[in-house]
Protein backbone atom coordinates (compact mmCIF):
# COMPACT_ATOMS: atom_id res chain seq x y z
CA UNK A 1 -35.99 42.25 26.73
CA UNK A 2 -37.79 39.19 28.07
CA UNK A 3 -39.17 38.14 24.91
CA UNK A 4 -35.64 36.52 23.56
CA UNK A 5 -34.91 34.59 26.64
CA UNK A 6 -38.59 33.37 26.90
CA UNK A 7 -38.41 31.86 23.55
CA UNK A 8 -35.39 30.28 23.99
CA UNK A 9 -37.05 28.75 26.93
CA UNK A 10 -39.81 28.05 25.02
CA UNK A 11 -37.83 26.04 22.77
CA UNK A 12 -36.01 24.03 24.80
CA UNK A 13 -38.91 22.74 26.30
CA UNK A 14 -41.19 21.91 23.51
CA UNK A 15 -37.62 19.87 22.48
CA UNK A 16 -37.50 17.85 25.63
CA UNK A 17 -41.32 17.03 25.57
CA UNK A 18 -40.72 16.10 21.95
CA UNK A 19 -37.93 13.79 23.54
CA UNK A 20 -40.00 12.64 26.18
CA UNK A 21 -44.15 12.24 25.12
CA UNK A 22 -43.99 12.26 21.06
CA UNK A 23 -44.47 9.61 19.02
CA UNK A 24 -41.35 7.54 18.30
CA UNK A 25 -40.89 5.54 15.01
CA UNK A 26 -39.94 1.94 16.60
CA UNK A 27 -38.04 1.21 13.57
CA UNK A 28 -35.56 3.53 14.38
CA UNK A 29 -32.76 3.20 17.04
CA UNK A 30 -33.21 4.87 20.36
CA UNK A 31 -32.07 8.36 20.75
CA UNK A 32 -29.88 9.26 23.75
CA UNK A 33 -32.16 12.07 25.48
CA UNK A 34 -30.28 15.28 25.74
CA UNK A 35 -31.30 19.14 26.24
CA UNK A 36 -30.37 21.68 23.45
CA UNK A 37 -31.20 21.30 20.32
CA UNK A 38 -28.33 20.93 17.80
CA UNK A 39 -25.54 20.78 20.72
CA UNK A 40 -26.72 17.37 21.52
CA UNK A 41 -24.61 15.34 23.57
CA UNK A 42 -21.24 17.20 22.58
CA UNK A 43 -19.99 17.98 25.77
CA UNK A 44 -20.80 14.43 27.71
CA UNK A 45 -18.86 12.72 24.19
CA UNK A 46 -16.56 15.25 24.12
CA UNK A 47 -15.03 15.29 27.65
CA UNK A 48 -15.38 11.09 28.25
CA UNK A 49 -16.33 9.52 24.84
CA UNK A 50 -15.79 5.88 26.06
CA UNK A 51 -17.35 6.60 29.32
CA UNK A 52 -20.32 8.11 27.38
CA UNK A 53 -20.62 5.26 25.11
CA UNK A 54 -20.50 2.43 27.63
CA UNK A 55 -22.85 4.28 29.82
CA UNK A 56 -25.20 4.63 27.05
CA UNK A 57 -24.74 0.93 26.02
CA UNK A 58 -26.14 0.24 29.26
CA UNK A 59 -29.21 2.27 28.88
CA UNK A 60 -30.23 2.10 25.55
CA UNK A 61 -28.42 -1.55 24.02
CA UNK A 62 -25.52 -1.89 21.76
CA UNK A 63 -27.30 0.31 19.24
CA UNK A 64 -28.38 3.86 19.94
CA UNK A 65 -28.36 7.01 18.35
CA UNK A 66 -27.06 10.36 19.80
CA UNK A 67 -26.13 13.88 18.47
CA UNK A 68 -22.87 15.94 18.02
CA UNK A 69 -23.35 19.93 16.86
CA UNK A 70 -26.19 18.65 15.10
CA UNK A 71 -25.28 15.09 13.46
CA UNK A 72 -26.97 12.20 14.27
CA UNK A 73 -23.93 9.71 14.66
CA UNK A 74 -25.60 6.14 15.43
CA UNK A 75 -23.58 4.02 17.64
CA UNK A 76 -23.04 0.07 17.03
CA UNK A 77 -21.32 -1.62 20.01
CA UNK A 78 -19.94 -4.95 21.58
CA UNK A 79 -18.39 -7.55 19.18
CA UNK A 80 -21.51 -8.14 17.25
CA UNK A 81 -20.99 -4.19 16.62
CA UNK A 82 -17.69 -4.59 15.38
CA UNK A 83 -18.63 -7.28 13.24
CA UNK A 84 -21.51 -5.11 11.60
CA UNK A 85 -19.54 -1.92 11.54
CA UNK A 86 -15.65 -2.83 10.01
CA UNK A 87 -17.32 -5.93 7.55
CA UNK A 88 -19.71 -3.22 6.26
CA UNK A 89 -19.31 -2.35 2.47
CA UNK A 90 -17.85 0.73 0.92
CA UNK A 91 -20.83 1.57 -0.93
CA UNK A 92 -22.81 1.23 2.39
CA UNK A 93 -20.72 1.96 5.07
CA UNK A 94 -18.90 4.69 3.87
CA UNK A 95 -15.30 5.42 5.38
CA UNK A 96 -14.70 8.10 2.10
CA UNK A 97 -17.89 10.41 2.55
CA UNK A 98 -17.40 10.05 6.30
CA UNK A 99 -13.52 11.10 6.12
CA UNK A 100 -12.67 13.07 3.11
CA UNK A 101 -13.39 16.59 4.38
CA UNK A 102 -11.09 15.83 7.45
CA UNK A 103 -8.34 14.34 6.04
CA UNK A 104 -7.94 15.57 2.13
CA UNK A 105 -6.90 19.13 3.50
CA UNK A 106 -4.01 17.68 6.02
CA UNK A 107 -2.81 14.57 3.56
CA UNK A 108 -3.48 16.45 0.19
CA UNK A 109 -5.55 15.16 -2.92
CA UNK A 110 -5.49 12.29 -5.00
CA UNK A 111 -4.65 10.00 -2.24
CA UNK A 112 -6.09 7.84 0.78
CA UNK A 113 -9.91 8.82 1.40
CA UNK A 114 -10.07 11.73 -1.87
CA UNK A 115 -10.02 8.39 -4.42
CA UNK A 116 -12.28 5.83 -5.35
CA UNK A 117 -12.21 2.95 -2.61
CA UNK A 118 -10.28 0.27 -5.43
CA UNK A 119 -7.91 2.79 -5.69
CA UNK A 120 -7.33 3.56 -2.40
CA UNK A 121 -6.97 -0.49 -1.48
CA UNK A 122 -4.19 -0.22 -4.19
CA UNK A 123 -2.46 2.78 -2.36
CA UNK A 124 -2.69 0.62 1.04
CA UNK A 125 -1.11 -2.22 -1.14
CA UNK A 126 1.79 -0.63 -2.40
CA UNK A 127 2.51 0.72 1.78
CA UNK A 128 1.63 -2.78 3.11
CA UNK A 129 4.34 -3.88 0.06
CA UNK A 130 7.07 -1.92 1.44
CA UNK A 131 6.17 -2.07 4.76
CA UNK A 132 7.95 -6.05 4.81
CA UNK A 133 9.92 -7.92 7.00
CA UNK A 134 13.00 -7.83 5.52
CA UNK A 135 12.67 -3.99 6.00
CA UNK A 136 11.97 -4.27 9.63
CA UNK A 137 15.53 -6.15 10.15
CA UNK A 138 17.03 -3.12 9.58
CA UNK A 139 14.89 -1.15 10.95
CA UNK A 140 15.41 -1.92 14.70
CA UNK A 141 19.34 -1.22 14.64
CA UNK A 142 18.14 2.19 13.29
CA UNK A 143 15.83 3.05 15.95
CA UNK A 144 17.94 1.87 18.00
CA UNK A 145 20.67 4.11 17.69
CA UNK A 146 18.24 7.09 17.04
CA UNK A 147 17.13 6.65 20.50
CA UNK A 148 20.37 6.50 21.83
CA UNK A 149 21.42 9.30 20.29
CA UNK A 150 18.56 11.16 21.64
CA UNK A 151 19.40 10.27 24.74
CA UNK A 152 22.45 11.24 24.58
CA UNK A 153 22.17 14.75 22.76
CA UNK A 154 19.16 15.84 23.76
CA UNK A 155 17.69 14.64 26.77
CA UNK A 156 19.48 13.85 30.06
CA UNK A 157 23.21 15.29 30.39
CA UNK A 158 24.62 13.08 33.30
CA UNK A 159 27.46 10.24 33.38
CA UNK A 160 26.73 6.74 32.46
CA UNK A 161 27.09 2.89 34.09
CA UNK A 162 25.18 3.92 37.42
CA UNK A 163 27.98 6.95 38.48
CA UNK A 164 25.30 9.09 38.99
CA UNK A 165 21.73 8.92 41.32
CA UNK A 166 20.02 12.05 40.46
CA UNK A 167 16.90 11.82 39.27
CA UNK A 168 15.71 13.67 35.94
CA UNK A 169 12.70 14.72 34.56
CA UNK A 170 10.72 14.65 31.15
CA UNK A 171 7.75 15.49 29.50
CA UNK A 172 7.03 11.92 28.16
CA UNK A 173 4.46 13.28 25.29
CA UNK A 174 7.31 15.26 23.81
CA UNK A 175 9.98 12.82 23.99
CA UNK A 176 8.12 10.33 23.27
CA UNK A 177 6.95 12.30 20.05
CA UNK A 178 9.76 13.29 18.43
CA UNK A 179 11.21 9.85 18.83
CA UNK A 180 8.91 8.69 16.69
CA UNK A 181 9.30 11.29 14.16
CA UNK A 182 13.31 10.95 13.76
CA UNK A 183 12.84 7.14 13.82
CA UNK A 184 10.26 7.20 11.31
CA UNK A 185 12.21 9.39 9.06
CA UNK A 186 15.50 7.25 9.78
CA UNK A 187 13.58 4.25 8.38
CA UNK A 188 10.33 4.88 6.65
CA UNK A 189 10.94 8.44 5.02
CA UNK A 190 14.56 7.97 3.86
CA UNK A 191 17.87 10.35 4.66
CA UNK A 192 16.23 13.49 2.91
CA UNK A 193 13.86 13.75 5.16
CA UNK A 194 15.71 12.84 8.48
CA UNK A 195 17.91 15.76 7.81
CA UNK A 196 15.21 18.07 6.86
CA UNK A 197 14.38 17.93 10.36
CA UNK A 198 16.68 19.88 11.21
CA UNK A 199 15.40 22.83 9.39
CA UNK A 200 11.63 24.64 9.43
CA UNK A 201 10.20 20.69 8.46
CA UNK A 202 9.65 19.66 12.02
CA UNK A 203 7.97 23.04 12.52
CA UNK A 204 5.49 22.54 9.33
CA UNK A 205 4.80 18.96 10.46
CA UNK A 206 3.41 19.90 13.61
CA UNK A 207 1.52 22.99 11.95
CA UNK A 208 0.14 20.53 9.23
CA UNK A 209 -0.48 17.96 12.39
CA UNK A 210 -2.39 20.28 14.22
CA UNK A 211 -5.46 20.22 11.10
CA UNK A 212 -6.31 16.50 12.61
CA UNK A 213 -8.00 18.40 15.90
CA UNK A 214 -11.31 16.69 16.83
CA UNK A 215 -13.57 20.36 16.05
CA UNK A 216 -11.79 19.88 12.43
CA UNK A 217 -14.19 16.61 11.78
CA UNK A 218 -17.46 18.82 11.91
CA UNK A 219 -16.20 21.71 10.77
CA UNK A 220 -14.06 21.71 8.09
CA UNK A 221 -13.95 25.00 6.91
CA UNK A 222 -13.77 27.09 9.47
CA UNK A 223 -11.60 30.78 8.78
CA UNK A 224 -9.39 30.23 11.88
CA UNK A 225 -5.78 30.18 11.74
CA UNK A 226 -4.82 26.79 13.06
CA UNK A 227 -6.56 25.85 9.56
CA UNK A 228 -4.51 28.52 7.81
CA UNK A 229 -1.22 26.91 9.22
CA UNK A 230 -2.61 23.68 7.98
CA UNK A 231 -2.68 24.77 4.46
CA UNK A 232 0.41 26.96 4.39
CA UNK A 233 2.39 23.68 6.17
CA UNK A 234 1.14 21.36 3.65
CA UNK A 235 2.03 23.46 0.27
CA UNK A 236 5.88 23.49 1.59
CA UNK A 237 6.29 19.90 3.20
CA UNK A 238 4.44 19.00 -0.47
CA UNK A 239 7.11 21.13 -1.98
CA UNK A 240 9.82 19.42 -0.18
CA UNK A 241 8.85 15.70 -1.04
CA UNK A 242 8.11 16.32 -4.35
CA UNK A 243 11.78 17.69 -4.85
CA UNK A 244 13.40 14.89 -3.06
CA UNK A 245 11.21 12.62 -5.41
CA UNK A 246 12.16 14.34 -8.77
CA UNK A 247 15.84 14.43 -7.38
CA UNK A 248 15.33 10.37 -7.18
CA UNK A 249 14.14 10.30 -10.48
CA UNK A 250 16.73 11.95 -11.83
CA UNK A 251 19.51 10.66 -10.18
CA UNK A 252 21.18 7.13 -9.51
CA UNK A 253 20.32 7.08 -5.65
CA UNK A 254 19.99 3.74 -4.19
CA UNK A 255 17.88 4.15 -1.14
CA UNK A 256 15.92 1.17 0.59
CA UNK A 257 13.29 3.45 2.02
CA UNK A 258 9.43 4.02 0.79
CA UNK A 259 9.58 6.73 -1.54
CA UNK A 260 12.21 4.16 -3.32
CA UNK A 261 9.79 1.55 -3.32
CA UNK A 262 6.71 3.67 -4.51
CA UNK A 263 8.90 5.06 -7.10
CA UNK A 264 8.50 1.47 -8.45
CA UNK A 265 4.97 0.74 -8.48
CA UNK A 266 1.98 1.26 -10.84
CA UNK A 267 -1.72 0.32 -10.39
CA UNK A 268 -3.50 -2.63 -12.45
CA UNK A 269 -3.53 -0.22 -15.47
CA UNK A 270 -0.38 0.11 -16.03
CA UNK A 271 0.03 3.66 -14.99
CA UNK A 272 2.62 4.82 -12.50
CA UNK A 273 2.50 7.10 -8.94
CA UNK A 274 2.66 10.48 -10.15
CA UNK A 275 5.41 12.59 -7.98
CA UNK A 276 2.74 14.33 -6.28
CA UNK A 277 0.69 10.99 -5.26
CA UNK A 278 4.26 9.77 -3.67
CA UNK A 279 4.23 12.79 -1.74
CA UNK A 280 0.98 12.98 -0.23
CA UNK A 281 1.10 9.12 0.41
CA UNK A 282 4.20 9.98 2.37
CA UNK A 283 3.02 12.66 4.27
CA UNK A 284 -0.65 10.15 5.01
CA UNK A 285 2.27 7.42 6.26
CA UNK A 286 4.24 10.08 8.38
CA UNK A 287 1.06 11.29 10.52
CA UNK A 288 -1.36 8.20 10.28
CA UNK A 289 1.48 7.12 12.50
CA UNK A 290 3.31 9.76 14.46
CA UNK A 291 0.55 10.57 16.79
CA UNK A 292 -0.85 6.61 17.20
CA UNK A 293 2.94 5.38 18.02
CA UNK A 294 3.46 8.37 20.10
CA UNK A 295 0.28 7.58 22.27
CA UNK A 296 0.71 4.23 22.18
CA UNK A 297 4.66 4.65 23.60
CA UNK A 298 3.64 7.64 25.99
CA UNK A 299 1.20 5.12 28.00
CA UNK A 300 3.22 2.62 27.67
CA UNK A 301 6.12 4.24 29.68
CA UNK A 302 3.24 6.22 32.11
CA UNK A 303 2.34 2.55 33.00
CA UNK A 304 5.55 1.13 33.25
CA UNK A 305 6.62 4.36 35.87
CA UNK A 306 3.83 3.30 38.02
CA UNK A 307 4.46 -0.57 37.74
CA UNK A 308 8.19 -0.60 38.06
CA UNK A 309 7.70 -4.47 38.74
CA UNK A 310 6.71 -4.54 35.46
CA UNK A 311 10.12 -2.59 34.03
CA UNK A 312 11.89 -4.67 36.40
CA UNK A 313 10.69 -7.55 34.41
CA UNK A 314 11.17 -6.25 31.00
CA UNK A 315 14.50 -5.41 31.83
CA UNK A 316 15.78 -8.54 33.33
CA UNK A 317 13.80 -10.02 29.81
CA UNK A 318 16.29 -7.36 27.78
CA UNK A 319 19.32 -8.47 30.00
CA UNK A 320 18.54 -12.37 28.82
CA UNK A 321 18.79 -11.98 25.24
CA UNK A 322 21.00 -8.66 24.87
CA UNK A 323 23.58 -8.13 27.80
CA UNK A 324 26.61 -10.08 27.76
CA UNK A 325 29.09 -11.03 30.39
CA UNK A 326 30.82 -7.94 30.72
CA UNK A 327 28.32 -5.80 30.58
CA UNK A 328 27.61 -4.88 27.39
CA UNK A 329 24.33 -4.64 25.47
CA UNK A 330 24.48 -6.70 22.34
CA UNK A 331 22.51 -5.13 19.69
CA UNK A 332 19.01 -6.04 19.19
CA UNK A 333 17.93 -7.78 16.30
CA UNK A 334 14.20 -7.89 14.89
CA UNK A 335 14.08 -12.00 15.71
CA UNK A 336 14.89 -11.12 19.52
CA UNK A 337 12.29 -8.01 19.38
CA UNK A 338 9.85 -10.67 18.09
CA UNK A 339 10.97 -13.30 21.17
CA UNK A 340 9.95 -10.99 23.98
CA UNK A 341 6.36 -11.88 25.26
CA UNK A 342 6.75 -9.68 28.47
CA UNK A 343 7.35 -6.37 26.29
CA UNK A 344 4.71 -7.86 23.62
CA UNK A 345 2.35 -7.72 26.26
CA UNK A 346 3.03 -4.39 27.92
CA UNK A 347 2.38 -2.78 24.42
CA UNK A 348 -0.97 -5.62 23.89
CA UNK A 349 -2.01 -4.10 27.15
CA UNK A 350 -1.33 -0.53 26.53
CA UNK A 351 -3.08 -0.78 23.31
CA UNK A 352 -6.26 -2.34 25.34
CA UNK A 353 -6.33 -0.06 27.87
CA UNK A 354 -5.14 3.21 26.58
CA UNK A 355 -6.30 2.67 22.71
CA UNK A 356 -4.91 5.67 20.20
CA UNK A 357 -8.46 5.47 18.26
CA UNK A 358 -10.95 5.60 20.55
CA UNK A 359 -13.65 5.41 18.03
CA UNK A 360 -14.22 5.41 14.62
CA UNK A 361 -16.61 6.59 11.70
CA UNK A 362 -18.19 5.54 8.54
CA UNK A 363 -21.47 7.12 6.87
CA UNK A 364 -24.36 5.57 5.57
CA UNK A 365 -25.55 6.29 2.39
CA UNK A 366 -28.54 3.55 1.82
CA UNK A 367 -30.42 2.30 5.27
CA UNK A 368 -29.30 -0.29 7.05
CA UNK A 369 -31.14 -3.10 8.51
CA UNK A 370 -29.35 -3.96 11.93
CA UNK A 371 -28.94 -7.52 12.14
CA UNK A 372 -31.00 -9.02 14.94
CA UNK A 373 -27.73 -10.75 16.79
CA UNK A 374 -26.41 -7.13 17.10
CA UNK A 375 -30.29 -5.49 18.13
CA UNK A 376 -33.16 -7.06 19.08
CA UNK A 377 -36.22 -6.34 16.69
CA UNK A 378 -38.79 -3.44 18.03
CA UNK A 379 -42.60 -4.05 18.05
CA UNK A 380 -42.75 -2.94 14.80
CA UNK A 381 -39.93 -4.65 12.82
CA UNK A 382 -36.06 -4.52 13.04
CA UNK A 383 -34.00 -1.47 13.30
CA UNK A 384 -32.87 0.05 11.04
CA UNK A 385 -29.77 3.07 10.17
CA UNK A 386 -31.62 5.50 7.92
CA UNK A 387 -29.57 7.26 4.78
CA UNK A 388 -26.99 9.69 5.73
CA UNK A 389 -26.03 8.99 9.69
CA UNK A 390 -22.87 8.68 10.55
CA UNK A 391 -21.87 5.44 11.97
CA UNK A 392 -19.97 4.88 14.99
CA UNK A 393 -17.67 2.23 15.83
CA UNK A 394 -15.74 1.60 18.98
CA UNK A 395 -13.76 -1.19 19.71
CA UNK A 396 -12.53 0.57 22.88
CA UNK A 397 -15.74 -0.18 24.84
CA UNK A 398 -15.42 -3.51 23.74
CA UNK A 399 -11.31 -4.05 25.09
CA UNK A 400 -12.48 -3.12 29.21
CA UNK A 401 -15.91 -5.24 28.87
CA UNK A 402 -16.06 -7.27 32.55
CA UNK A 403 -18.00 -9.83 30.00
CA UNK A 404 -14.07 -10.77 28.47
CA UNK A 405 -11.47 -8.95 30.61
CA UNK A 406 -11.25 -10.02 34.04
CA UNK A 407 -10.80 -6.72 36.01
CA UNK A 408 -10.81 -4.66 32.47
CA UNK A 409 -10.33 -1.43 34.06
CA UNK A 410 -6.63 -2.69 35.54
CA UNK A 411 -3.44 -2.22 33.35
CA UNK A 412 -1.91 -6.04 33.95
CA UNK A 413 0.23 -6.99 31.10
CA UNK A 414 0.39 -10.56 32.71
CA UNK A 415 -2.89 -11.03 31.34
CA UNK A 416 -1.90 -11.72 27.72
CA UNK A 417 1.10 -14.70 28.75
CA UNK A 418 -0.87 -16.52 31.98
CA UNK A 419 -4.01 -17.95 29.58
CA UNK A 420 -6.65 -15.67 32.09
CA UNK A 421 -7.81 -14.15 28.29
CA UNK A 422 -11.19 -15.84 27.42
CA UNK A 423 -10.62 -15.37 23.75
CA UNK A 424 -7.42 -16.35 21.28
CA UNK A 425 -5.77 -13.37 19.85
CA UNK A 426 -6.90 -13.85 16.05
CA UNK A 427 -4.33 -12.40 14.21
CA UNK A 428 -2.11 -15.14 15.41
CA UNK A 429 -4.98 -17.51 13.73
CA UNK A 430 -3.92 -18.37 9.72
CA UNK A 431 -7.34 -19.37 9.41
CA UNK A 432 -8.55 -15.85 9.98
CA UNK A 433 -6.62 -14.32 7.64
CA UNK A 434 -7.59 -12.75 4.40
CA UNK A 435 -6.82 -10.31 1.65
CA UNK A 436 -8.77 -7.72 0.77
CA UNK A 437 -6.38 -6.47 -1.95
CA UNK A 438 -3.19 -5.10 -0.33
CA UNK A 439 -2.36 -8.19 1.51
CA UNK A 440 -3.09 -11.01 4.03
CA UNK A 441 -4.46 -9.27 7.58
CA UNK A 442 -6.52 -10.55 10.29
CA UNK A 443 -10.37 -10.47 9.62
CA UNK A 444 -10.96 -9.99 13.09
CA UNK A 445 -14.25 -9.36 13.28
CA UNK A 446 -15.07 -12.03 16.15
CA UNK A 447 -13.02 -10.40 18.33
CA UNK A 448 -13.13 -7.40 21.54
CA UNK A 449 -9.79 -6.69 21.05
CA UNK A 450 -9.18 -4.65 17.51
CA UNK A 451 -6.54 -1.60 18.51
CA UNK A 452 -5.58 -1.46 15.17
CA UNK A 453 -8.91 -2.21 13.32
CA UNK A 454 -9.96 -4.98 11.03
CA UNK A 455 -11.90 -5.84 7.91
CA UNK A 456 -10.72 -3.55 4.65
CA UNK A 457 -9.49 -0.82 6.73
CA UNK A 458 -7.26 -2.64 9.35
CA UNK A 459 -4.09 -0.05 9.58
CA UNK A 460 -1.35 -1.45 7.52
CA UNK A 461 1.26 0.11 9.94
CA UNK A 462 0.12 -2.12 12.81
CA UNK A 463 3.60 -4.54 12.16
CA UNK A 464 5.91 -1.91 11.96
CA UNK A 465 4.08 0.54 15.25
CA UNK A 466 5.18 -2.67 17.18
CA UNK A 467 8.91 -2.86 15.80
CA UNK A 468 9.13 1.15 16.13
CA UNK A 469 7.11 1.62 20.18
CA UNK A 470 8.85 -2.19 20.91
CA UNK A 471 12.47 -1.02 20.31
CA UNK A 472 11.44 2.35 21.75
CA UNK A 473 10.94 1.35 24.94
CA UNK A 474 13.61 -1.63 24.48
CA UNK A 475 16.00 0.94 24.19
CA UNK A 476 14.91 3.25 27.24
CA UNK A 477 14.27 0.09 29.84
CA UNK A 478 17.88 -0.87 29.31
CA UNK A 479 19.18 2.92 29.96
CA UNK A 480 16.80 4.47 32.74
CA UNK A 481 14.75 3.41 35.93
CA UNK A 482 11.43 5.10 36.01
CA UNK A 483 8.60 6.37 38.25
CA UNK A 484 5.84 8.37 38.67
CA UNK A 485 5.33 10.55 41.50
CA UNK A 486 2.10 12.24 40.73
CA UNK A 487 -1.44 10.57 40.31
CA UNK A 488 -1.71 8.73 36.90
CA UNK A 489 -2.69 11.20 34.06
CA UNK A 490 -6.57 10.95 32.94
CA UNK A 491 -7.20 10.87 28.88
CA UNK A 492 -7.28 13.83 26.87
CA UNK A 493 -9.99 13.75 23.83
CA UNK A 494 -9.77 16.92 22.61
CA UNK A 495 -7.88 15.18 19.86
CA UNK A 496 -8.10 13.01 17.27
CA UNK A 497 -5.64 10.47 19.06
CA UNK A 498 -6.48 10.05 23.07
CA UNK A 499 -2.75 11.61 24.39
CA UNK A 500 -1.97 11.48 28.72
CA UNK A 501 -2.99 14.50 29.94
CA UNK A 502 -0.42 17.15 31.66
CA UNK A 503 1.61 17.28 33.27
CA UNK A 504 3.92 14.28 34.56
CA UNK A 505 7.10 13.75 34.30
CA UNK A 506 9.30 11.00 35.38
CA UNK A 507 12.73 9.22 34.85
CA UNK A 508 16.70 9.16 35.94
CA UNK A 509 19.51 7.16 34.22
CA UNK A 510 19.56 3.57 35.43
CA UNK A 511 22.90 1.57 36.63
CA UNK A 512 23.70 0.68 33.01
CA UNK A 513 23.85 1.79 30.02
């Protein structure tokens, strides 16, 4: 009986003495000491990543080497570590062999991270393509008046213009949520789909949503249901696109939506997006964004019912460009969303502080030789990434850095219009654009803040999250007063996306509507 438990013991500590008195090869990065063999530093990642990483960076350097369920991930931090990790080459730094498993099942083959990287950067073009301006004009009055008819039908049931005081309550995740699902489909997706959400669709979504869990990016294969809803989800929302796409092939529809615009395209060799290509690039647009945007809007308004100096602001910066004389709210206009620096910044902010991604992944497949601005050479040479770690990358350690951000901890959206920020924003920069085949983006790489990424695989939805979470809370700043009577929520990382944790909930109509 003792025999078990005494070699268990056994094992553990021959690991930590292997940790602590063995030979180390000084080429290597330093590993982050932890206890159990194969569990590694799961939990302390798992419950806090940031917090883990930053206090690790303080330990160990910008570069250091830790273990989840038995991967050695290797971490590269600080700008110097963004630099290394997003300008890193395809056929080095590896987003494909890093993501494919984890996404392929939930978005479907043939598309994204399952293809060749050229062909992928032609996929991004063709979203980036559609994804234009002109678009985003008519976008806003549409989100617009999908919020307000959320409001209206679904969400608080009490008289308008300030002829009623009670306060009302919400669970902002949810809201929040499926705002940006019916606005998405009102815009990006096309009628089909809006109305389809109605039916069993919205259901499926959130089944086929639920196979981007955080467990689902080691283990891929597991026989549990939540992976069996996955699948089932993503055979009938497949089956539902690719019959609203045949129907548009068909038929003489003239819709100004994606699936229009993809039904257009072909790659450099002439050949065209196969029906079931559109659909799984549809589905890869629909959740790359609903759970970012939703985050992204769900902090946004957490902040704003803690700060309602802040709301008080945005609102009196609504009331300047959109209420009239008599008291009526002109419709906004994607110019006027453009011309508002104080909601700009609450979203710049939110994106700092409260960052969707928290970190990100790519896989080496030769080793890498760290470059000595980012890691300081050991005794015996420089370090270097051997074959077949993953590579982690996490530009939210380097957006609350004391080094840049003056009090980096504090949500203060005055930061970004008073000149306190100690670095330009560089996607404002022309000379730091370029185009790595699917249009001009920011390069970025100089810089701590990167919510949305940069290098080859900056998000291509980063112009139209801001039109969609700007009008969002546009919209609900004009309409309702907020606050927050409860302690502010802490993260959750048990997902993909970092979401508030429960429960809060906040909110009554304000004096006009």
């Amino acid at each position: 009986m003792l025999a078990l438990p005494l070699a268990v013991l056994l094992l553990l500590m021959l690991h930590v003495l292997s940790q602590l008195i063995a030979p180390r090869d000084k080429t290597r990065p330093p590993v982050v000491f932890h206890w159990i063999p194969f569990w590694g530093s799961t939990a302390s990642y798992g419950l806090h990543p940031v917090r883990f990483l930053c206090t690790c960076r303080e330990k160990y350097g910008n570069v250091f080497t830790f273990y989840l369920f038995g991967k050695p991930i290797t971490a590269v931090l600080g700008k110097e570590g963004n630099r290394f990790f997003f300008s890193g080459e395809p056929d080095v730094l590896s987003a494909k062999d890093a993501y494919c498993q984890f996404f392929t099942p939930v978005f479907g083959e043939g598309v994204i991270y399952d293809v060749p990287h050229e062909v992928f950067m032609e996929q991004k073009k063709f979203i980036k393509s559609g994804l234009s301006p002109e678009k985003f004009r008519a976008y806003v009055d549409l989100i617009a008046e999908e919020v307000d008819h959320y409001l209206d039908a679904s969400l608080f049931s009490v008289p308008q213009h300030g002829s009623s005081t009670e306060w009302a309550s919400f669970d902002v995740i949810d809201v929040v949520s499926e705002m940006v699902v019916l606005t998405a489909s009102s815009t990006l997706q096309g009628p089909e789909v809006r109305e389809a959400l109605d039916t069993s669709f919205a259901q499926q979504l959130r089944d086929l949503n639920g196979g981007l869990a955080a467990i689902n990016f080691f283990f891929p294969h597991l026989p549990l249901e939540s992976y069996r809803r996955r699948d089932r989800a993503r055979i009938k929302i497949n089956e539902v696109y690719t019959n609203i796409i045949e129907h548009r092939r068909s038929g003489t529809t003239q819709e100004d939506d994606i699936i229009a615009f993809l039904l257009n395209q072909t790659y450099r060799d002439g050949r065209p997006l196969t029906s079931r290509e559109i659909a799984h690039l549809m589905v890869a647009l629909f959740l790359g964004g609903e759970d970012t945007n939703a985050a992204a809007g769900s902090w946004a308004l957490l902040h704003l019912a803690e700060r309602p100096d802040i709301a008080e602001e945005l609102y009196d910066e609504q009331a300047k460009h959109f209420l009239d004389s008599d008291g009526h709210w002109r419709p906004m206009t994607y110019e006027h969303l453009r011309a508002l620096p104080k909601l700009d910044a609450v979203i710049r902010e939110t994106l700092r502080v409260d960052p969707p991604a928290h970190t990100l992944m790519r896989k080496a497949l030769h080793d890498i030789c760290i470059p000595q601005a980012l890691a300081k050479p050991s005794e015996d040479g420089i370090y270097v990434i051997p074959k077949g770690h993953f590579v982690l990358g996490s530009p939210a350690v380097t957006q609350i850095d004391a080094g840049v951000f003056t009090d980096p901890m504090k949500w203060e959206p005055k930061r970004w219009n008073d000149g306190t920020n100690v670095f330009k924003v560089d996607d404002l920069d022309p000379s730091e654009q370029v185009d790595y085949g699917w249009g001009l983006v920011s390069k970025g790489l100089h810089s701590p803040y990167l919510p949305f990424g940069a290098g080859k695989h900056r998000c291509i939805g980063e112009q139209f999250a801001y039109v969609q979470v700007g009008t969002i809370l546009a919209t609900l700043i004009r309409r309702m007063e907020l606050r927050l009577d409860i302690p502010f929520p802490e993260h959750n990382y048990q997902t993909m996306v970092s979401m508030p944790s429960r429960p809060f909930d906040f909110g009554r109509p304000s004096a006009v509507d």
